[in-house]
Each structure stands twice: as structure tokens, then as C-alpha cells.
Protein backbone atom coordinates (compact mmCIF):
# COMPACT_ATOMS: atom_id res chain seq x y z
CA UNK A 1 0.00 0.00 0.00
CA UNK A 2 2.54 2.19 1.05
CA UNK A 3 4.48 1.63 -2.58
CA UNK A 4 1.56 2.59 -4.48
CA UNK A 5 0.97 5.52 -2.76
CA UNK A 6 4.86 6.63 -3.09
CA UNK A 7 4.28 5.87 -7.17
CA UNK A 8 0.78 8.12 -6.99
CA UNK A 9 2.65 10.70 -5.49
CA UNK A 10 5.55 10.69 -7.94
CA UNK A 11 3.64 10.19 -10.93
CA UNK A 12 1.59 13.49 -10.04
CA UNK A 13 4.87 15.08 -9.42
CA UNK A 14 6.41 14.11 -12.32
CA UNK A 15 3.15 15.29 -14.31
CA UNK A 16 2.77 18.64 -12.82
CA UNK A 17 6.76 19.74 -12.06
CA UNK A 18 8.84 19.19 -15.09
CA UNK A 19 8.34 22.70 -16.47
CA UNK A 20 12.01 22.91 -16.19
CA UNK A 21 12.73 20.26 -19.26
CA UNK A 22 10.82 22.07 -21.49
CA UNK A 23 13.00 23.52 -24.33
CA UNK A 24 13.87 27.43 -24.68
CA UNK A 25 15.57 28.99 -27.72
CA UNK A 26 16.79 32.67 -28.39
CA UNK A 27 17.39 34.25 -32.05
CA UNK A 28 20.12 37.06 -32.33
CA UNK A 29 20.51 39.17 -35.42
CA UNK A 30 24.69 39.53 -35.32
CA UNK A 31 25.10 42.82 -34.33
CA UNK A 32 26.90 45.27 -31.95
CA UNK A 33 23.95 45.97 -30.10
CA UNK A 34 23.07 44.60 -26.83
CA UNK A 35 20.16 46.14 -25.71
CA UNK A 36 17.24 48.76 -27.90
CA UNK A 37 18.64 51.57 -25.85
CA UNK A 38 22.19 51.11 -26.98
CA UNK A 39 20.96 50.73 -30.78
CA UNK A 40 18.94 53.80 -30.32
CA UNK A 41 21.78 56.00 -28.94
CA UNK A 42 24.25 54.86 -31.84
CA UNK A 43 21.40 56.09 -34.28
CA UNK A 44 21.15 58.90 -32.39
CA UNK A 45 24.76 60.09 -32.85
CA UNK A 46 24.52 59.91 -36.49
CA UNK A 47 24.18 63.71 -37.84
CA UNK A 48 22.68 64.08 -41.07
CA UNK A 49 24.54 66.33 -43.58
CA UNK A 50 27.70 66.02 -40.93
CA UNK A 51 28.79 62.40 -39.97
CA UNK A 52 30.99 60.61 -42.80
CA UNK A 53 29.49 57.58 -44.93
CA UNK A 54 33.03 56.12 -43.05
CA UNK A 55 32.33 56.69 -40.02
CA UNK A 56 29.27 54.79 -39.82
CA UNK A 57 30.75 51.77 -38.88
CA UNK A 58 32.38 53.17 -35.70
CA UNK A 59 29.13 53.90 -34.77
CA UNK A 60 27.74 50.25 -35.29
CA UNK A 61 26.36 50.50 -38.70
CA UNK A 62 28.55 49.09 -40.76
CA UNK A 63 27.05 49.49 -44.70
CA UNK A 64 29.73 47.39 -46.69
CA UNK A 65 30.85 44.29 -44.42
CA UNK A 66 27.74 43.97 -41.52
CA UNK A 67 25.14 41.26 -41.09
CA UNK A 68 21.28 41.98 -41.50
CA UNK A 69 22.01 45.05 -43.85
CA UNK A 70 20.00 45.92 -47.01
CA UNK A 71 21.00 48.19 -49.71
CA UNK A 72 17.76 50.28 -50.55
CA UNK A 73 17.86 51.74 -54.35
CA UNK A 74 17.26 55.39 -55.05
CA UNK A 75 13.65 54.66 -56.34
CA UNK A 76 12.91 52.79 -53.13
CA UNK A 77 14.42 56.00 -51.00
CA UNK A 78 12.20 58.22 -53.24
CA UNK A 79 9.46 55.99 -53.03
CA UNK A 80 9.76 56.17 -48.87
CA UNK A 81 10.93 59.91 -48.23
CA UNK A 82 9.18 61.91 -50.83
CA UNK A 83 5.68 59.87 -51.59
CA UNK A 84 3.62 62.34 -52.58
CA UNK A 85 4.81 63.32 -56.26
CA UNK A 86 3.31 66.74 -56.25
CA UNK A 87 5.06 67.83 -53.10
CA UNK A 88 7.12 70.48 -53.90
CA UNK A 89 11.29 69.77 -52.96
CA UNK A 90 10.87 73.36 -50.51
CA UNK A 91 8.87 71.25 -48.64
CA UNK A 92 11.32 67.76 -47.80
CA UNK A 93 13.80 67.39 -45.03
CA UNK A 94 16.95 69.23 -46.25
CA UNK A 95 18.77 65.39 -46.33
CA UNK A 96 15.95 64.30 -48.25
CA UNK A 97 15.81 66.95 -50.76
CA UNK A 98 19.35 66.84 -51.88
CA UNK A 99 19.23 63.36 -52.15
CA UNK A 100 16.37 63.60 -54.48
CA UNK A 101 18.87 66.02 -56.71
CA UNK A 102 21.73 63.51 -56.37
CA UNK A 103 19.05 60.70 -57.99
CA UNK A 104 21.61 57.58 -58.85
CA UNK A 105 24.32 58.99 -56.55
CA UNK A 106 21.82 58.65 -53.70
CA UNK A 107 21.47 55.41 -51.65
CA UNK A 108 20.11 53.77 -48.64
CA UNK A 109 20.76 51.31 -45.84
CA UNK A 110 18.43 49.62 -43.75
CA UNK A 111 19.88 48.16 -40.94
CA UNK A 112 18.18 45.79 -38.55
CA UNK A 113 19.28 44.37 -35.17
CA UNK A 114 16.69 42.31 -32.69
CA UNK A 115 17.30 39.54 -29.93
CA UNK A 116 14.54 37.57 -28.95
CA UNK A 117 14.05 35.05 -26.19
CA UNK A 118 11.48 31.81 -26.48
CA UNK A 119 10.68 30.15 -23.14
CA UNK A 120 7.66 27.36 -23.46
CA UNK A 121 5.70 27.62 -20.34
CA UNK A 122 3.34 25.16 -19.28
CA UNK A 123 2.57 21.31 -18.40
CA UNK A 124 5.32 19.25 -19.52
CA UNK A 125 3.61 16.29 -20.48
CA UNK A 126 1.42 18.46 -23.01
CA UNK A 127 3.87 20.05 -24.61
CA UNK A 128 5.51 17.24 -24.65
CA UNK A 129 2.90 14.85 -26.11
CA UNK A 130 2.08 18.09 -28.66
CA UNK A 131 -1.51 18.83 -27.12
CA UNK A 132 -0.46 21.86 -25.83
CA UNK A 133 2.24 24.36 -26.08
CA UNK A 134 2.56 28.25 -24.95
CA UNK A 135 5.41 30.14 -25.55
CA UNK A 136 6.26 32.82 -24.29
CA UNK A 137 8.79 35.48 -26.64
CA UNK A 138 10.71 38.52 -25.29
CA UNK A 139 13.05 40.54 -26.48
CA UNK A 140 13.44 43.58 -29.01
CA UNK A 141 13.78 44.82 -32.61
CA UNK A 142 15.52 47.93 -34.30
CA UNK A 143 15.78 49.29 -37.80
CA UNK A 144 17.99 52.41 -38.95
CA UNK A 145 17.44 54.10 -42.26
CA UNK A 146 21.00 55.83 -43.48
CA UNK A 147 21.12 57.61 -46.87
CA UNK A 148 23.95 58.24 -48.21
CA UNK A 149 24.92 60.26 -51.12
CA UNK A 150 28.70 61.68 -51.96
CA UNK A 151 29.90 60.17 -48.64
CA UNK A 152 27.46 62.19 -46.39
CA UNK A 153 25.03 61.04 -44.72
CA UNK A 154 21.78 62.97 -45.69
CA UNK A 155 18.77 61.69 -43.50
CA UNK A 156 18.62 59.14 -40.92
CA UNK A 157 15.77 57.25 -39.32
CA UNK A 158 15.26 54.64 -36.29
CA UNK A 159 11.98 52.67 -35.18
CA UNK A 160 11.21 49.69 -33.73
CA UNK A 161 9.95 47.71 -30.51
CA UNK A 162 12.20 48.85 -27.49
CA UNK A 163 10.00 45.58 -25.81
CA UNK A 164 8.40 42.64 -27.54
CA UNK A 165 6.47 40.64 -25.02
CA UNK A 166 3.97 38.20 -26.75
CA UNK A 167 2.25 34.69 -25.97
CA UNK A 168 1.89 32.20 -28.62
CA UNK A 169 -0.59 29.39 -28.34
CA UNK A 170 -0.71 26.00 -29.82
CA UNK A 171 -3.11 23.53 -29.40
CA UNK A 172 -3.15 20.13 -30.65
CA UNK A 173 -6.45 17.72 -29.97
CA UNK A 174 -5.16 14.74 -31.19
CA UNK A 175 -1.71 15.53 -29.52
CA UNK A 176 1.05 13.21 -31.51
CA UNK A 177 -1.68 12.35 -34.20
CA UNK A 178 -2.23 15.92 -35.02
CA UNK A 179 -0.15 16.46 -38.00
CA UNK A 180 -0.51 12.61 -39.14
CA UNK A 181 -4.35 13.19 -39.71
CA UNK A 182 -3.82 16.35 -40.93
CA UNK A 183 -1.93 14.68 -43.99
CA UNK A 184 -4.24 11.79 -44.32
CA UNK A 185 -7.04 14.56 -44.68
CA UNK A 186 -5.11 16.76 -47.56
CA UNK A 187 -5.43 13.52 -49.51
């Protein structure tokens, strides 16, 4: 009697306690950025129609050798800065404007830097059987805009999510047999 009791009481323990084994994960986008404050002040120190197309990369934004950078094409720029065709050049941002005059001398950079942390919360035994899963993501994202034209920088831009803090949801009925009658379904 006593022995079944001891396996009751592990079994439930073992059911209700094993959060811990469930997997995490993290995604990094290489960068020199730790944190969406430290991204934001290296934007920040970038002085349009002053700071050097070479000094960028002192500054973390490095346009010809960095990860997760995108080279935007002067119609793209336009396309994003100036939208409205009938606006007249008077009334752009100085940066803007002469990069609009510089047309195929003009380009842009899009950098983009985020971290973000997975943690699955929840009963182990359904996540682990695939009935049910939550998991929860941190973390940030940043972009930078930097155009560039005769090796000024003309106009620069930041956004992004100084906090990303979402729950994602998964639930399974049929648990391992899920994606197994899914497929003998699509048939």
C-alpha cells in the first residue's frame, strides 16, 4: 500500500513539475547591439549632412561588411521619403531633398538588429505529447534608415519595438496524431 501511494505521489509530481525540461531557444541578429537603448543611442549620434558615410561603422552601422544590412535603391528611397509626387522639394527634409537632386548617386541602408528570447511555459507532459504548447517570446527589434549620397550622410531614421512581449498558443487535440491526420485529410 505504502508503494503505491509513493508511485501516486511521484507520478503526479512528475506530471505537474517538469516545467524545467521544457526547451527554450533565443534568435540574435549579429550585431553590436546589446540592448534597444544602446541601438537607439548609436542612431542617435549619427548627424545628417555632418557624420561621414566612413564613419558609420564606428558607430555600429557598418554598410559594406555587416550582417542583416539591405541596400535600398534610389527609387525605393524616393518611393519612402518623398511619396507624394506633387510635393514640392521646398517642402522635404533638407537630407531628403538633396538626395532627391543627387538621384543615382543617392542610396540607402536599412539596418536591422533584434534579440529575442522563447521560453515554453506550461505542463510538460502536453507540450511534450504536442496537445499543448505556450510560448512565451521577449526581447526587441531595431531598424535604422541611413542615406547616403557623396559620402554624407543625408537623412537618418530609427523605429522599432524597445520591448516585444507576446504569448503564442498552440493547441493540438489529437496531440502526436495531429499532423498525421492532418496529412491523411489533404489527400
Amino acid at each position: 500500500m505504502k508503494y503505491r501511494l509513493l508511485i501516486v505521489v511521484l507520478a503526479c509530481a512528475a506530471l505537474s513539475a517538469c516545467s524545467a525540461m521544457l526547451p527554450r531557444g533565443s534568435s540574435d541578429t549579429p550585431g553590436t547591439f546589446a540592448t534597444f537603448e544602446s541601438a537607439q543611442a548609436a542612431a542617435e549620434r549619427i548627424v545628417p549632412l555632418k557624420t561621414r558615410f566612413s564613419e558609420l561603422k564606428d558607430l555600429g552601422f557598418d554598410p559594406e561588411g555587416g550582417a542583416n544590412v539591405t541596400l535600398i535603391p534610389y527609387p525605393d528611397i524616393v518611393a519612402r521619403l518623398a511619396p507624394y509626387p506633387g510635393l514640392p522639394l521646398s517642402a522635404l527634409d533638407p537630407g531628403v531633398r538633396k538626395c532627391v537632386e543627387a538621384q543615382a548617386a543617392c542610396r540607402g541602408y536599412l539596418f536591422h538588429f533584434e534579440r529575442q528570447d522563447r521560453r515554453r511555459t506550461g505542463g510538460f507532459w502536453l507540450d511534450v505529447l504536442n496537445i499543448r504548447r505556450t510560448t512565451d517570446v521577449t526581447g526587441w527589434s531595431f531598424q535604422a534608415l541611413v542615406v547616403v549620397s557623396d559620402s554624407t550622410v543625408l537623412f537618418r531614421n530609427y523605429a522599432g519595438q524597445a520591448q516585444i512581449a507576446r504569448v503564442e498558443r498552440q493547441s493540438n487535440p489529437l496531440g502526436p496524431f495531429q499532423e498525421s491526420a492532418g496529412a491523411v485529410l489533404m489527400r
